[in-house]
Every structure is written in C-alpha cells, then in structure tokens.
C-alpha atoms as a PDB file:
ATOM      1  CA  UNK A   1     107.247  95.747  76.421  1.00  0.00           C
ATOM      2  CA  UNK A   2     105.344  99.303  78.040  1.00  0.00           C
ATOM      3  CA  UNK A   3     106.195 102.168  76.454  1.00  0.00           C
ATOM      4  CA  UNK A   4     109.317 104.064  77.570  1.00  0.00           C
ATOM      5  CA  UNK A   5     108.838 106.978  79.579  1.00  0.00           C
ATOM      6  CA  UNK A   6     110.063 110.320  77.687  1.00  0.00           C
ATOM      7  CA  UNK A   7     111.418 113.637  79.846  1.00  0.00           C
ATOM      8  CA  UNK A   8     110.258 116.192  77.284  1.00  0.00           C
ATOM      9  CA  UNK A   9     112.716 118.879  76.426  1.00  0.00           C
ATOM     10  CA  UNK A  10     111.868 121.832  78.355  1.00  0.00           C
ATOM     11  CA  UNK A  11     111.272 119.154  81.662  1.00  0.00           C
ATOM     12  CA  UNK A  12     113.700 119.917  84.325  1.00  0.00           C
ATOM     13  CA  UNK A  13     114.138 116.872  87.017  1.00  0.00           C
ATOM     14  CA  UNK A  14     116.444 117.561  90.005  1.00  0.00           C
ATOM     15  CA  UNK A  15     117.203 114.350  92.607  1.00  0.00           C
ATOM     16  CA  UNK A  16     116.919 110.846  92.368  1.00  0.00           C
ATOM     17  CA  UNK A  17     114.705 109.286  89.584  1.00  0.00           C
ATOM     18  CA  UNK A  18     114.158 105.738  89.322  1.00  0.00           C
ATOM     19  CA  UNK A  19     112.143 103.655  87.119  1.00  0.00           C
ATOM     20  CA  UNK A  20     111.250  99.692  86.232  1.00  0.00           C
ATOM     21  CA  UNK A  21     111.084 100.904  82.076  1.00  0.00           C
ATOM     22  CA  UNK A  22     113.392 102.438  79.557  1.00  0.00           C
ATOM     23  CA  UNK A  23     113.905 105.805  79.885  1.00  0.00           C
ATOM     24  CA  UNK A  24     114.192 108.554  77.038  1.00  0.00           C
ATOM     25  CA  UNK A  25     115.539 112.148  78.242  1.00  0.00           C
ATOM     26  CA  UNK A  26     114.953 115.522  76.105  1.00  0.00           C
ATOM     27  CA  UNK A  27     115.048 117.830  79.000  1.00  0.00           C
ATOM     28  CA  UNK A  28     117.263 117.974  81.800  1.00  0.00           C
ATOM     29  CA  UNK A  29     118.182 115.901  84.903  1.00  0.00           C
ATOM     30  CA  UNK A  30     120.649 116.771  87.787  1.00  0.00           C
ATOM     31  CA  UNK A  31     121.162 114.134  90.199  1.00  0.00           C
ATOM     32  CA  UNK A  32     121.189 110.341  89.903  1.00  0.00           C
ATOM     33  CA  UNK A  33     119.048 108.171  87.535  1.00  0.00           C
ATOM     34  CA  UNK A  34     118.465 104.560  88.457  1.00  0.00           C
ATOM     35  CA  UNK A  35     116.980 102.340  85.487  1.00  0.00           C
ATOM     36  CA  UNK A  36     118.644  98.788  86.341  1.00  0.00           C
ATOM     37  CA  UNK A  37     117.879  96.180  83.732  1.00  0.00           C
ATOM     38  CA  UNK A  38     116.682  98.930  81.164  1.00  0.00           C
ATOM     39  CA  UNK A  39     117.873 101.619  78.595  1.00  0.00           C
ATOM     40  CA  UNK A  40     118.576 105.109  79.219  1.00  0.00           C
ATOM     41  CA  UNK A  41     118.579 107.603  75.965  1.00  0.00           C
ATOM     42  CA  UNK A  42     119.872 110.812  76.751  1.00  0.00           C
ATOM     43  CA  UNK A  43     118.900 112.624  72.818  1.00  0.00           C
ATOM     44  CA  UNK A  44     120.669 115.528  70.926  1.00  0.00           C
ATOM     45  CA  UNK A  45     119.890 118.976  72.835  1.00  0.00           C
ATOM     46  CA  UNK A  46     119.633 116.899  76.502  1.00  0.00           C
ATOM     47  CA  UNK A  47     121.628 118.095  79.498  1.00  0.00           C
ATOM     48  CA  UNK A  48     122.417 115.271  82.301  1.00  0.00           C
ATOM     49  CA  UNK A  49     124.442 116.279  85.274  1.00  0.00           C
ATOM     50  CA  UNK A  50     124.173 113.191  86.991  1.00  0.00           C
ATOM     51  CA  UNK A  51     125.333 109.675  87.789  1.00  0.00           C
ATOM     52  CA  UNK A  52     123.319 106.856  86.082  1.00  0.00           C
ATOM     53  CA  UNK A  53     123.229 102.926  86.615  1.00  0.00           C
ATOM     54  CA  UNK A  54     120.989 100.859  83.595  1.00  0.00           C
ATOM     55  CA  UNK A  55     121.221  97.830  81.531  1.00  0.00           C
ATOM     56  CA  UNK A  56     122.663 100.244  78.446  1.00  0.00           C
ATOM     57  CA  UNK A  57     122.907 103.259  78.148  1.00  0.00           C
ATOM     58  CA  UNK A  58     122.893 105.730  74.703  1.00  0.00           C
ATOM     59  CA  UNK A  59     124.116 109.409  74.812  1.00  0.00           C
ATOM     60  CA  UNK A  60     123.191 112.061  71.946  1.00  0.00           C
ATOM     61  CA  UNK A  61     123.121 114.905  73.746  1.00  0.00           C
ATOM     62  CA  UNK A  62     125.509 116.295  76.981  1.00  0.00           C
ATOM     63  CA  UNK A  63     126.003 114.743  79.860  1.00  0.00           C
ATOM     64  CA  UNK A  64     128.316 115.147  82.987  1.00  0.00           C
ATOM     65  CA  UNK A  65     128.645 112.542  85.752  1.00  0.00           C
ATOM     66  CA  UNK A  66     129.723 108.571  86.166  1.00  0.00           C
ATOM     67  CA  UNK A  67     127.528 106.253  83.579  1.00  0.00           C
ATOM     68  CA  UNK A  68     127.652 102.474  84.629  1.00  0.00           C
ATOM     69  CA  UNK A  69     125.762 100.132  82.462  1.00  0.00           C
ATOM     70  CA  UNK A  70     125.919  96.430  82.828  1.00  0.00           C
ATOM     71  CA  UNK A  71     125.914  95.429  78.839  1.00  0.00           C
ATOM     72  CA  UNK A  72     127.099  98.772  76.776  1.00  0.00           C
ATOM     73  CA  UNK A  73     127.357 102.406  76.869  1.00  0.00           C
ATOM     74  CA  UNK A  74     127.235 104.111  73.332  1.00  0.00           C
ATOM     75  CA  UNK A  75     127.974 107.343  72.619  1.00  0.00           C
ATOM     76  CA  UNK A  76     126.473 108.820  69.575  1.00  0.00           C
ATOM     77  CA  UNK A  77     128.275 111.199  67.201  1.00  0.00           C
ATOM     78  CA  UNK A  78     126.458 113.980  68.779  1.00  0.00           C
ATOM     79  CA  UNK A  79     127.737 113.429  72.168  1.00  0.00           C
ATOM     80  CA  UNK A  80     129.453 115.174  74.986  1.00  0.00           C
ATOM     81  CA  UNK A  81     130.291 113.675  77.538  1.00  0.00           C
ATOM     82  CA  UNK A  82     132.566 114.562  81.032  1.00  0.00           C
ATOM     83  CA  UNK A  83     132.375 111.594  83.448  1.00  0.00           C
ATOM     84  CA  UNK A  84     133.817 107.784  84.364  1.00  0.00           C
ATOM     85  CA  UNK A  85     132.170 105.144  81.933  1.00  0.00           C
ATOM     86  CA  UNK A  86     131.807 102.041  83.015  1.00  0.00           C
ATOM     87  CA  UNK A  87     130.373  98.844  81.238  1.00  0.00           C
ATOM     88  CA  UNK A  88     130.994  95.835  79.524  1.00  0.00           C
ATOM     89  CA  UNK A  89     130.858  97.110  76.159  1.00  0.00           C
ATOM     90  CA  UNK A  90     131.736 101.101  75.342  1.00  0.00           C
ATOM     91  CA  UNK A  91     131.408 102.328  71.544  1.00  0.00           C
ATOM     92  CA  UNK A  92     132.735 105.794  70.986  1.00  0.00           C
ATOM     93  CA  UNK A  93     131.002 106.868  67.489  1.00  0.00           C
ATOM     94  CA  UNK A  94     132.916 109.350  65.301  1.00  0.00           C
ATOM     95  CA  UNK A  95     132.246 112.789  66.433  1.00  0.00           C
ATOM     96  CA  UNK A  96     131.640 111.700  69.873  1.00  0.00           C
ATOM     97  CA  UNK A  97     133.386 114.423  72.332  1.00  0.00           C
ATOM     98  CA  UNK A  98     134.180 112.723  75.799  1.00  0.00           C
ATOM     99  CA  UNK A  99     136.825 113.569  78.329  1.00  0.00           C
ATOM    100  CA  UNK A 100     137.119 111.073  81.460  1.00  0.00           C
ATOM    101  CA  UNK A 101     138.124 107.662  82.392  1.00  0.00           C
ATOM    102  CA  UNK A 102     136.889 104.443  81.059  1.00  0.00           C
ATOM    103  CA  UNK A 103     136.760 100.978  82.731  1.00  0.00           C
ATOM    104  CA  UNK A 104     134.691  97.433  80.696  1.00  0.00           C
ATOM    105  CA  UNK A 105     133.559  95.288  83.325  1.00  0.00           C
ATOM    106  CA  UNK A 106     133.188  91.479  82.872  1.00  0.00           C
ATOM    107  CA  UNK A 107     134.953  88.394  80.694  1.00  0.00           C
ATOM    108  CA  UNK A 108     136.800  89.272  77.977  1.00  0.00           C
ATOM    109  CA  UNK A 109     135.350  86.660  75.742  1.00  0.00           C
ATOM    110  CA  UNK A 110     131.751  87.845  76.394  1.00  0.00           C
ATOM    111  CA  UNK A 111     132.826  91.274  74.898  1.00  0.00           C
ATOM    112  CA  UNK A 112     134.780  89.483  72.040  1.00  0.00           C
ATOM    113  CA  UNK A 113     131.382  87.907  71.159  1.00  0.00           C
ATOM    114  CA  UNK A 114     128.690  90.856  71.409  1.00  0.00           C
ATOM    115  CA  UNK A 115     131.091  93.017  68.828  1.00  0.00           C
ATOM    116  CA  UNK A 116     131.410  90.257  66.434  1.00  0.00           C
END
C-alpha cells in the first residue's frame, strides 16, 4: 500500500480535495474531502469544517460538517465533533465530545459481526 498523504499542521486547504490513498490531516480543511475506499485521520490539534465521504474515517482532533464512511467512523477520546455521522459502524471513545445526529447504514448482522 503507497504511503498516505499527510496535511501538515500549519497547511490550510479550502475546496474540494480528493484522493485514491489514505489521508492523514494536521492542518486544516474547509470544504469537502472525498477519499472513497480509504481512511481519513483527522489528528489531535486538526480543524475540519467540511463534509467527508471514505471507507473509515478516525477523528482526534475538531471537526464540523456531515462524515459518511461506508465501514466505521471512530471518534477518539480527543475528539470534537459537530456534524451528522453516518456509517455502518460508529465508536464513540470515552472523552469523545460530539453533538449531532447519528444514522449506521447496512445489515444489522454485518455490524453484529465486525464488533465481536
């Protein structure tokens, strides 16, 4: 697998981004991020105002907008999150701060069998 590509911390991105590789943001983004079939990482001290679509997505640092992933959204205990979540798996880790809606997508059973 190439090496993700990493939006460094003082990095400010405004519009669409889209990319074909896992994506690791330090900086900040405003806009709408497009990684399908990959992994977004949004790390501690991050700012994301912005609606993003991947594979799964991980949040340590803040982000505002609508996150849809197709397999799991996590939310580390760092996080801070104001948006709509949407995925088949969502995992709210202690210390997580998140206000907004959530909605898991797909068969029941599938999600049953990735937390087990």
């Amino acid at each position: 697998m190439d090496r993700p590509t990493e939006i460094g911390a003082t990095i400010v991105v405004r519009g669409e981004l889209t990319a074909r590789e896992d994506i690791i943001i330090s900086g900040r983004v405003e806009g709408t991020i497009h990684s399908d079939g990959q992994l977004i990482t949004v790390k501690q001290g991050a700012e994301v105002e912005a609606d993003a679509l991947a594979r799964e997505i991980r949040v340590a640092g803040k982000v505002s907008g609508s996150l849809s992933a197709k397999e799991r959204i996590t939310l580390e205990g760092t996080a801070d999150v104001d948006g709509e979540l949407s995925s088949a798996a969502v995992v709210l880790t202690d210390g997580a701060v998140f206000h907004g809606s959530v909605e898991t997508t797909g068969d029941r059973k599938a999600r049953l069998q990735l937390a087990s």
